[in-house]
Protein backbone atom coordinates (compact mmCIF):
# COMPACT_ATOMS: atom_id res chain seq x y z
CA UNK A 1 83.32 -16.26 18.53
CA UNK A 2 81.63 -14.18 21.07
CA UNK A 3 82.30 -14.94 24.86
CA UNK A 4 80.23 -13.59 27.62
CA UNK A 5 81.73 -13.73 31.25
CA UNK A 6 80.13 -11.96 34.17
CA UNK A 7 80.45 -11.42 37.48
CA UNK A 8 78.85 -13.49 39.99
CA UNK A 9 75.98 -10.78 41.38
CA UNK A 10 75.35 -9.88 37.00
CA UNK A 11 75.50 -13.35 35.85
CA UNK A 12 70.97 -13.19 35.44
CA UNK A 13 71.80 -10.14 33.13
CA UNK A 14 75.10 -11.76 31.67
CA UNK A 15 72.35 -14.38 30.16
CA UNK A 16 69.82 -11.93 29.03
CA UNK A 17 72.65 -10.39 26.99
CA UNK A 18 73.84 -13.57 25.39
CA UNK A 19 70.29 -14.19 24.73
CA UNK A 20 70.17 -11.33 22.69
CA UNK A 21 73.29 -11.49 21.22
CA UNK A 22 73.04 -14.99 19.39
CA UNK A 23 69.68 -13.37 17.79
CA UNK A 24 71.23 -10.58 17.01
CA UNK A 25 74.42 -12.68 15.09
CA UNK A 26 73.24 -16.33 14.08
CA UNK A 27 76.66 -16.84 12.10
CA UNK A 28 78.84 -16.55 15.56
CA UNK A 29 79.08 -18.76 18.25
CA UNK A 30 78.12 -17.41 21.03
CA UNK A 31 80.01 -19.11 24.46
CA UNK A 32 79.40 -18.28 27.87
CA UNK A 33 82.38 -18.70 30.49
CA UNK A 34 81.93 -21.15 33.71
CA UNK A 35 82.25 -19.76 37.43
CA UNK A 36 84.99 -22.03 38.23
CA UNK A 37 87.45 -23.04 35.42
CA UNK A 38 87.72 -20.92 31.56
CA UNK A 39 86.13 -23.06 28.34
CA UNK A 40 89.56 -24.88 26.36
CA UNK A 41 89.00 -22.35 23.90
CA UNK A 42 89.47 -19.38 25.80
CA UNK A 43 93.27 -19.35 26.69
CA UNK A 44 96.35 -17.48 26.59
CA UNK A 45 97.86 -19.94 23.52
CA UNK A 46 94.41 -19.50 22.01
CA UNK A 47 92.70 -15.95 22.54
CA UNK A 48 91.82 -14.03 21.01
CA UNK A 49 91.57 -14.52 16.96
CA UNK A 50 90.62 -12.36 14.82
CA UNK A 51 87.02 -12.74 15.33
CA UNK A 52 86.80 -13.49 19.33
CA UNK A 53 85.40 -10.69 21.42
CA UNK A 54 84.98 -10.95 25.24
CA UNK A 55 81.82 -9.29 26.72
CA UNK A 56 82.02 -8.86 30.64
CA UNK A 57 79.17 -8.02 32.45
CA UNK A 58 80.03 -7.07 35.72
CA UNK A 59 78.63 -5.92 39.24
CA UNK A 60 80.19 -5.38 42.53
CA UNK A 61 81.91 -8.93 42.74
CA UNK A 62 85.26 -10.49 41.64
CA UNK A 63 85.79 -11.96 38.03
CA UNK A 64 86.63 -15.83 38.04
CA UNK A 65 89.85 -16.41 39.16
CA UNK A 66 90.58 -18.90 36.78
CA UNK A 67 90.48 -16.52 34.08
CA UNK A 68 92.37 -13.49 35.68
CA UNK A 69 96.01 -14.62 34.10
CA UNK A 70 94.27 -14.64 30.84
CA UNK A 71 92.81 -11.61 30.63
CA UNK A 72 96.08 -9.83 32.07
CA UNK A 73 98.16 -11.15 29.39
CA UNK A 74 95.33 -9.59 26.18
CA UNK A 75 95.04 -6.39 28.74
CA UNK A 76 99.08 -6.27 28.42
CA UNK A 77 99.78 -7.45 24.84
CA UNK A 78 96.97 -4.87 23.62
CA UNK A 79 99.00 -2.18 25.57
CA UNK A 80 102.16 -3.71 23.65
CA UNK A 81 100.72 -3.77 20.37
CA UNK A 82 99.41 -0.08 20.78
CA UNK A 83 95.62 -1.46 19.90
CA UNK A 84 92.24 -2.13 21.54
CA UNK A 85 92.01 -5.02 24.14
CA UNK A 86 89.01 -7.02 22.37
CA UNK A 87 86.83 -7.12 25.65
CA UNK A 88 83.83 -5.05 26.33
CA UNK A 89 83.15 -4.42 29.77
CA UNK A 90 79.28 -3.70 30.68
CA UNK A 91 78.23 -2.19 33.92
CA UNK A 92 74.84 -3.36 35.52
CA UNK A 93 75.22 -0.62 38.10
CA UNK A 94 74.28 3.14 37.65
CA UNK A 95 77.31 4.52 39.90
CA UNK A 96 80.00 2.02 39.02
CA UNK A 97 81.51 2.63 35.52
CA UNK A 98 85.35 1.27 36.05
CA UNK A 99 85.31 -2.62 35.50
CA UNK A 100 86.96 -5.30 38.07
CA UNK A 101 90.51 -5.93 37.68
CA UNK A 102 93.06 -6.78 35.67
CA UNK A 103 90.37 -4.60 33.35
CA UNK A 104 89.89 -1.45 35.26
CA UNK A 105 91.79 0.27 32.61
CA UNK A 106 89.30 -0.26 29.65
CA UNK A 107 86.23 1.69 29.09
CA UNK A 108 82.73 0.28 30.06
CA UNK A 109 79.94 0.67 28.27
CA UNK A 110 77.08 2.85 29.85
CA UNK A 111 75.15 0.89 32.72
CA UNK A 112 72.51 -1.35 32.15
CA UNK A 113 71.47 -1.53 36.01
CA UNK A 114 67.33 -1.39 34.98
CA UNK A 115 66.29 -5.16 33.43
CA UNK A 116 63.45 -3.96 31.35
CA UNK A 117 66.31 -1.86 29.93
CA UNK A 118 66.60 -2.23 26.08
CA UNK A 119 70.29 -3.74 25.10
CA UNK A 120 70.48 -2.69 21.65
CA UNK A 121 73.08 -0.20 22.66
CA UNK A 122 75.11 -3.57 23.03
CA UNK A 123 73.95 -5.43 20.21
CA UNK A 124 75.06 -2.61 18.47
CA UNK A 125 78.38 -1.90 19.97
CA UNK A 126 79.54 -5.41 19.37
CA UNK A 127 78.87 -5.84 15.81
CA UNK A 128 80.70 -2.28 15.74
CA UNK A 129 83.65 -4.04 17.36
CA UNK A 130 83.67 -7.15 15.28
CA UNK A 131 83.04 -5.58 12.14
CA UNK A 132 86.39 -2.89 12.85
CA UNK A 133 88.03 -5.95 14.07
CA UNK A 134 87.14 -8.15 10.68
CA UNK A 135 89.57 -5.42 8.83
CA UNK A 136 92.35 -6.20 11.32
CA UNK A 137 92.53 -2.80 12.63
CA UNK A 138 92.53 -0.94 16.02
CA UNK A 139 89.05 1.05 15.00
CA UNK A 140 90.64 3.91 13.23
CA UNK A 141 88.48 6.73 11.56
CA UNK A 142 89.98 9.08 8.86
CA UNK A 143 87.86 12.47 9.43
CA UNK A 144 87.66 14.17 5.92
CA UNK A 145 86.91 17.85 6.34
CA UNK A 146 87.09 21.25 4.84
CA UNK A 147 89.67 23.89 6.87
CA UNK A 148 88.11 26.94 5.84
CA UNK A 149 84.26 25.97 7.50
CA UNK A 150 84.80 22.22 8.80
CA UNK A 151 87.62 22.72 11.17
CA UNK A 152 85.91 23.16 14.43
CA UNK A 153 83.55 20.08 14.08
CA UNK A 154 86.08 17.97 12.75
CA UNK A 155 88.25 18.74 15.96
CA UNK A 156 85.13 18.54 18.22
CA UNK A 157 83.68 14.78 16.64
CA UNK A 158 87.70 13.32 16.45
CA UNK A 159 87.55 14.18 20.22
CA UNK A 160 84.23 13.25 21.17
CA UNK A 161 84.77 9.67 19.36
CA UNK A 162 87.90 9.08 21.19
CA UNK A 163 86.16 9.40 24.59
CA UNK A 164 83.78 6.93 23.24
CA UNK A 165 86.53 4.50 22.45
CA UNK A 166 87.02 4.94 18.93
CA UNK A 167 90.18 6.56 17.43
CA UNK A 168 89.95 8.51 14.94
CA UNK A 169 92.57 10.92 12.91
CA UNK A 170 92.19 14.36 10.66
CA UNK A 171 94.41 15.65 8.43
CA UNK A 172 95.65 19.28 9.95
CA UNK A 173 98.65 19.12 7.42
CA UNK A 174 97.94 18.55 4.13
CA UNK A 175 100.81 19.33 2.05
CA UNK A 176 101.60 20.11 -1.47
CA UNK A 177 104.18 17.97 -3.59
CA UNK A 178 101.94 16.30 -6.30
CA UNK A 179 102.16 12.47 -6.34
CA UNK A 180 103.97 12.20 -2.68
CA UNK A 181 100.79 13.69 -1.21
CA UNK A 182 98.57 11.23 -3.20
CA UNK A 183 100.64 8.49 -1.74
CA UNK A 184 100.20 9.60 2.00
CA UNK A 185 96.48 10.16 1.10
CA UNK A 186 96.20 6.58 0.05
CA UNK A 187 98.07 5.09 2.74
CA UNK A 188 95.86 7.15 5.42
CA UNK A 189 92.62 5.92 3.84
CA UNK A 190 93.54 2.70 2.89
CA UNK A 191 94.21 1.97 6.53
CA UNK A 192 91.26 3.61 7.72
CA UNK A 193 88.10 1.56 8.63
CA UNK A 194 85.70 4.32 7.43
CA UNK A 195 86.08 7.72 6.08
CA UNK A 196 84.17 10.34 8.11
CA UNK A 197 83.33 13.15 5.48
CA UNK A 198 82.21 16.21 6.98
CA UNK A 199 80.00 17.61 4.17
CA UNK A 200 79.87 21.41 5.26
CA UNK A 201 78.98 24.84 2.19
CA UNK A 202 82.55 24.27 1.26
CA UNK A 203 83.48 21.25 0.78
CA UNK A 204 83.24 21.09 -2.74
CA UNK A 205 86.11 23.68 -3.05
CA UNK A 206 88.80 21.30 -1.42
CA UNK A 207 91.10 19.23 -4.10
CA UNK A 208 92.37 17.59 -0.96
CA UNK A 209 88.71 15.90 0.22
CA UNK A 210 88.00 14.87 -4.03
CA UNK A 211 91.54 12.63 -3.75
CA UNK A 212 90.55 11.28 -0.29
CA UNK A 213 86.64 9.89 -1.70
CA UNK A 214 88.58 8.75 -4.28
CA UNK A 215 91.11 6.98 -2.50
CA UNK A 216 88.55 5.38 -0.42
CA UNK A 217 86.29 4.12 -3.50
CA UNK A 218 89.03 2.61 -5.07
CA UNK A 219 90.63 1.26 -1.58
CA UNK A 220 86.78 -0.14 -0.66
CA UNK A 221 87.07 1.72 2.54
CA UNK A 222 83.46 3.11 3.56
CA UNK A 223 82.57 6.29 3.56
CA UNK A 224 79.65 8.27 5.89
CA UNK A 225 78.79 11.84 5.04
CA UNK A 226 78.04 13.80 7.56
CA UNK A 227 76.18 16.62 5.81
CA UNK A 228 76.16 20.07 7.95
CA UNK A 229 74.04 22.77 6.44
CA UNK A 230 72.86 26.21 7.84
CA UNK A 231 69.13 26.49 8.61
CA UNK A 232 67.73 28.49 5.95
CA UNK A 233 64.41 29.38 3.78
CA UNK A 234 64.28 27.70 0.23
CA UNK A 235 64.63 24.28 -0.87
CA UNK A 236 67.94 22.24 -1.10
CA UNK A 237 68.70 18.97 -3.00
CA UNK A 238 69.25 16.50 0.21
CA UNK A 239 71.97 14.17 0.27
CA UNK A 240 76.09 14.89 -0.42
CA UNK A 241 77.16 17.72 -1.94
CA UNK A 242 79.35 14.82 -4.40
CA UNK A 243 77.95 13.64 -7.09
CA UNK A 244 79.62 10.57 -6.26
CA UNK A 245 78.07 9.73 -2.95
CA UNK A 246 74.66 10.66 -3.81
CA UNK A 247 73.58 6.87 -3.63
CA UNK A 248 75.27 6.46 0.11
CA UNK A 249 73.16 6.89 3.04
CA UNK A 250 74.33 9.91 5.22
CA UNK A 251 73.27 11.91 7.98
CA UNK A 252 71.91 15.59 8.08
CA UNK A 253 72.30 17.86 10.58
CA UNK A 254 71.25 21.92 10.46
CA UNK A 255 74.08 24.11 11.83
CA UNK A 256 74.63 27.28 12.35
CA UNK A 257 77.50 29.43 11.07
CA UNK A 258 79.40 32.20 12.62
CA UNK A 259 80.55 35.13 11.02
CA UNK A 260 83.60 33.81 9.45
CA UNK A 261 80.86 31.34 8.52
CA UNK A 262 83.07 28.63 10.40
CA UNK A 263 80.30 25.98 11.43
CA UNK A 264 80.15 25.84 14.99
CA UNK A 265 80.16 23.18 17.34
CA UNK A 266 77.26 20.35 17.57
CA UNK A 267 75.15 19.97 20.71
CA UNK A 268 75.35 17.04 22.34
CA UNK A 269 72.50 15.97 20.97
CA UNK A 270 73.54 16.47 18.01
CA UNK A 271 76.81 14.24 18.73
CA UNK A 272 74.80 11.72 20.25
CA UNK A 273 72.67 11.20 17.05
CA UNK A 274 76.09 11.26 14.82
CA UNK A 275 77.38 8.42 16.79
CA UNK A 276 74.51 5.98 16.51
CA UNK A 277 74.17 6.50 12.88
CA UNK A 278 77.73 5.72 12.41
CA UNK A 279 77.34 2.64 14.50
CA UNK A 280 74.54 1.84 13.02
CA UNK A 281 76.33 2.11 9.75
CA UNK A 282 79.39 -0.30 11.40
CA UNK A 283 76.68 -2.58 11.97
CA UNK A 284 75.26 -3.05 8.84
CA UNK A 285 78.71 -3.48 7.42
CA UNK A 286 79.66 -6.09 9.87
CA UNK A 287 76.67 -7.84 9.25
CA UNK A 288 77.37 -8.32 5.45
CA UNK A 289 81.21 -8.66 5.97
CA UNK A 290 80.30 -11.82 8.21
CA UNK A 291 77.56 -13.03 5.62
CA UNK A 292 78.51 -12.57 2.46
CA UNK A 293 82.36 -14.49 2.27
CA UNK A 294 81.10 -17.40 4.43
CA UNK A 295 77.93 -18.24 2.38
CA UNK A 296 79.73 -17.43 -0.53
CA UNK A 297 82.47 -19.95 0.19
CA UNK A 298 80.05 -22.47 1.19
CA UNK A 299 78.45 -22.02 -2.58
CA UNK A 300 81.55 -22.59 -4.32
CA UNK A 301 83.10 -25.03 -2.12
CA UNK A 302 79.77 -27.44 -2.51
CA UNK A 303 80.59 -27.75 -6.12
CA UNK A 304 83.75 -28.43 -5.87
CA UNK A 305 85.80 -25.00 -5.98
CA UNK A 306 88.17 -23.81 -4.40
CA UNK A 307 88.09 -20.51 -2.23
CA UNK A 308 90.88 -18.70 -1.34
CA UNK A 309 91.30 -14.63 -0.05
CA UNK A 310 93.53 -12.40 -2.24
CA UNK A 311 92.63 -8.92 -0.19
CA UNK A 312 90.48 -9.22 3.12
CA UNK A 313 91.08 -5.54 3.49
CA UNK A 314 89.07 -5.36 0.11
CA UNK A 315 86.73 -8.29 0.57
CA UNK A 316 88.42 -9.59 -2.70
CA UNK A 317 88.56 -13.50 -3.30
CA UNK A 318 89.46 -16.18 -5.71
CA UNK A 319 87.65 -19.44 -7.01
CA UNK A 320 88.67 -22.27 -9.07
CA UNK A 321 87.81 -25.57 -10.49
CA UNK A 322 90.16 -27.78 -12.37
CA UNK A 323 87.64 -29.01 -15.41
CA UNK A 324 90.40 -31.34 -16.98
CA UNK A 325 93.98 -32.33 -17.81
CA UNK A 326 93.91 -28.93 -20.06
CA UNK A 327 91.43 -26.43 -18.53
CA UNK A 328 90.39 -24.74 -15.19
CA UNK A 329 87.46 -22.66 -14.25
CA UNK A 330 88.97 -19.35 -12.34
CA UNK A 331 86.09 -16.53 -10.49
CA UNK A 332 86.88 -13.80 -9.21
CA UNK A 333 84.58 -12.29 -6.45
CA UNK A 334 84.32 -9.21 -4.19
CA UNK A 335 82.03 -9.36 -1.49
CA UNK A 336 80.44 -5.91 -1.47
CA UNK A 337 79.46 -4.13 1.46
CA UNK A 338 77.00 -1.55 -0.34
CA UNK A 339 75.82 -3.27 -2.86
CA UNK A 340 75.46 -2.56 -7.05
CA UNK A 341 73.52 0.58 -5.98
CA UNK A 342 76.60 2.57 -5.01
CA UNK A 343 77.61 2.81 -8.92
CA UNK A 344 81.46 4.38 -8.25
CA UNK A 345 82.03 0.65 -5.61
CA UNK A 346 80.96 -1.13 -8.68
CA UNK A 347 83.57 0.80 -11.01
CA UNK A 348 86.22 0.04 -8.69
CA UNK A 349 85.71 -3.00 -9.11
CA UNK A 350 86.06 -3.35 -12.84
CA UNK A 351 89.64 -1.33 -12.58
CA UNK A 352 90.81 -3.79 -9.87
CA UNK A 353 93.69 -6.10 -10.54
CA UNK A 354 94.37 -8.58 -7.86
CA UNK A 355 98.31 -9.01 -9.53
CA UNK A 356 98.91 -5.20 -9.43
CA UNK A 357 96.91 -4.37 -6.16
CA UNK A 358 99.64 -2.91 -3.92
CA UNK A 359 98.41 -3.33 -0.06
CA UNK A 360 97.18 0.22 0.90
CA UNK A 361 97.36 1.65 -2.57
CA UNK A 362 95.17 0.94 -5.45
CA UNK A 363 95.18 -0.98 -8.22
CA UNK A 364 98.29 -0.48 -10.71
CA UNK A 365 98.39 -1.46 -14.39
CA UNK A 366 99.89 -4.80 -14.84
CA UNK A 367 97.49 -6.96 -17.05
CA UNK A 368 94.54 -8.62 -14.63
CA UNK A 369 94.57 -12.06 -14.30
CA UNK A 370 92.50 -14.53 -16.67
CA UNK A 371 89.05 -15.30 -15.19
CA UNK A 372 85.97 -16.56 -16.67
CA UNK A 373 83.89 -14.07 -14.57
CA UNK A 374 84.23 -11.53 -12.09
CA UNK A 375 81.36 -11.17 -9.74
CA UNK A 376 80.34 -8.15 -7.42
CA UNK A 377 78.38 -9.98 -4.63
CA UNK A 378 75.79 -8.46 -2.49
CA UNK A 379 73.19 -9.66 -0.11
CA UNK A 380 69.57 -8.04 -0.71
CA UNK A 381 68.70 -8.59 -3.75
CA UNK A 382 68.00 -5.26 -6.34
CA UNK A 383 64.46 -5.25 -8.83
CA UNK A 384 65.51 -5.91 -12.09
CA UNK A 385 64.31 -2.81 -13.41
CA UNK A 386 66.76 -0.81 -11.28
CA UNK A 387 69.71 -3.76 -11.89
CA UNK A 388 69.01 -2.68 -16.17
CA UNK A 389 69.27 1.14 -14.95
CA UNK A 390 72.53 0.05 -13.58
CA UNK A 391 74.05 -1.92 -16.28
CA UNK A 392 72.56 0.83 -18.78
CA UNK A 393 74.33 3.02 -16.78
CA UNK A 394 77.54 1.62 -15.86
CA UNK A 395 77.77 0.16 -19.87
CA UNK A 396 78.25 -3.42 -18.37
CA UNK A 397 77.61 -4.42 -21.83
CA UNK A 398 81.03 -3.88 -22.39
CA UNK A 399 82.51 -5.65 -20.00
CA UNK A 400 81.29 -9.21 -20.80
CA UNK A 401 82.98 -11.06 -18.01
CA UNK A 402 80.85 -9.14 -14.78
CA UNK A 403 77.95 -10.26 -13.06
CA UNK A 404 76.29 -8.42 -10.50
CA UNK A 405 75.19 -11.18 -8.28
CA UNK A 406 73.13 -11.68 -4.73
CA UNK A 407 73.47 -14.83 -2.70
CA UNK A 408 70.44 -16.21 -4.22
CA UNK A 409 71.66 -15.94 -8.19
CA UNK A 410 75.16 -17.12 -6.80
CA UNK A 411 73.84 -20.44 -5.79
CA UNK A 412 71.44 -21.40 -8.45
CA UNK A 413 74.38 -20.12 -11.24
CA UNK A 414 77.04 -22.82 -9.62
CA UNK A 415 74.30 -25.46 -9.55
CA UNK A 416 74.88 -25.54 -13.42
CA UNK A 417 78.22 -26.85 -12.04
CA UNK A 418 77.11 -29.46 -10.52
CA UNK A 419 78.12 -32.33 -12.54
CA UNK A 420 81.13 -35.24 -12.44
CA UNK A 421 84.53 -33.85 -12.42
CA UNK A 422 87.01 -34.18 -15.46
CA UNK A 423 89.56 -36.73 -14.23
């Protein structure tokens, strides 16, 4: 749920916002707080769940009084907890930036003080929010870089995202010891909400950045390449320097190189671009993450399965049907964030084993569970020419039991179990 509160001298602006916002996401409710007294839903007992975010839009004046106890105790608890507070405070003013108490200690977003001004900035900044807050973590980014020509951009973006609110971490010791190291690079990932890959010349020659893609393919954690690469004559394949994340969208940026061809720091241009592409990347994540399970659940439930989560971290979920005294119906479904047309996502997914899958590692080898099919779900739907270029490719032949299936082909499929239960 999405709550808007404002100030009394912002609350015209407050409504523009919410406006906005439930176009922007039809799935959540979107509630706006009285004046006087706070809705039932938004107290202490009550707030905030796993998907509530409060948006404040504030002026010059007072927040409601009412509410102040409320918001002290998330302010406190978030303090406690050593995470975000999940409120967004919005300035309408171009000189005021710190937010009335008990929130003057959180971050507002730039002002918004001119009403022809466009919001997306916080259309996009609150899916960003939800969507890191959907994976139950305090918005952590794992930045994957190369020592020898990556260090100085890796130290100036992990910087220049925290002052924009978003933690993130780099590895500065990566240490040898064989399958220990593995370990710690699976744990880091797997608790990650996207790995930052600074693609730079020499990337390719790290073992270290091969184990972390790989750890976050197999842990489902999404990955943005940044590609960085000097401005020269001649033509260059565009895209990642991996094989493996040739099909991902990522973001290119020229850089120079100093002598000790070390890239050198981005303008701030140049940072300003790499944070709306990775917000805009958060967004479209969110957006499926909030789409896919709930429509999903809503087509199995209507005939008559059940629907139950066996990794939210993974998107990973179970459905089943008792058919009679003797026999059951069991599916097993991961609701994909980039779709069949990021091959190595759809891999993972054939090696995953929701018995063996330890929580931030990935899958083991115990024997998978029985199901009758396991379906990768995705939202847009693919041309069937380039779905047979997949299946040629992956050799889904051989692995009777997949489907890859959009929303569309998931409900017409259960339809065809649509008929009177077994007693």
């Amino acid at each position: 749920m999405l709550y808007i509160l404002s100030t009394d001298d912002a609350k015209t602006r407050a409504d523009e916002i919410a406006g906005e916002l439930a176009k922007a996401y039809p799935d959540l409710q979107v509630l706006q707080c009285g004046e006087v007294e706070a809705p039932p839903l938004l107290t202490a007992q009550s707030w905030p769940r796993w998907d509530d975010l409060l948006v404040v839009v504030f002026g010059t004046g007072p927040l409601p009084a009412p509410l102040q106890g409320t918001l002290s105790q998330e302010v406190s608890a978030a303090s406690a907890e050593r995470r975000n507070a999940r409120i967004l405070p919005i300035s309408t003013l171009p000189d005021l930036r710190v937010p009335p108490a008990p929130l003057d200690a959180i971050k507002a977003l730039p002002c918004l003080h001119d009403r022809n001004t466009d919001v997306t900035n916080v259309v996009r900044r609150v899916g960003v929010l939800l969507g890191l807050w959907l994976r139950g973590s305090g918005k952590k980014f794992f930045v994957s870089y190369r020592e020898s020509d990556g260090r100085e951009v890796a130290k100036q973006l992990v910087e220049y995202l925290k002052r924009h609110g978003y933690p993130a971490w780099l590895d500065a010791e990566r240490l040898d010891g064989g399958q220990i190291v593995q370990q710690e690079i699976e744990k880091h990932v797997a608790g990650a909400d996207m790995v930052l890959l600074l693609d730079t010349p020499q990337v390719t020659d790290s073992k270290w950045i091969k184990k972390e893609i790989d750890a976050a393919i197999h842990g489902f954690v999404p990955i943005f390449p940044l590609v960085l690469r000097p401005a020269a004559g001649g033509l260059r394949k565009p895209g990642s320097s991996f094989l493996a994340l040739r099909e991902l969208y990522c973001h290119e940026l020229e850089v120079t190189l100093g002598n000790d061809a070390m890239c050198v720091s981005l303008s701030q241009e140049d940072l300003n671009q790499v944070l709306v592409a990775i917000e805009q990347r958060l967004l479209q994540i969110v957006r499926n993450r909030m789409k896919l399970p709930s429509h999903a659940r809503e087509a199995f439930e209507r005939v008559h399965f059940s629907w139950s989560t066996l990794d939210q971290h993974r998107q990973m979920y179970e459905s089943t049907r008792k058919e009679s005294r003797f026999s059951q119906t069991r599916m097993l479904a991961h609701c994909s964030v980039d779709g069949p047309t990021f091959h190595r996502s759809v891999k993972a997914f054939q090696s995953y084993h929701p018995a063996a899958a330890p929580a931030g590692g990935s899958a083991g080898t115990a024997p998978p569970r029985a199901y009758n099919f396991k379906l990768f779900l995705y939202d847009e739907p693919v041309p069937e020419p380039n779905l047979e270029e997949i299946a040629e490719h992956l050799r889904l032949d051989e692995d009777p039991l997949l489907r890859l299936v959009d929303l569309t082909e998931l409900t017409l499929h259960l339809e065809t179990f649509r008929r009177p239960q077994a007693a």
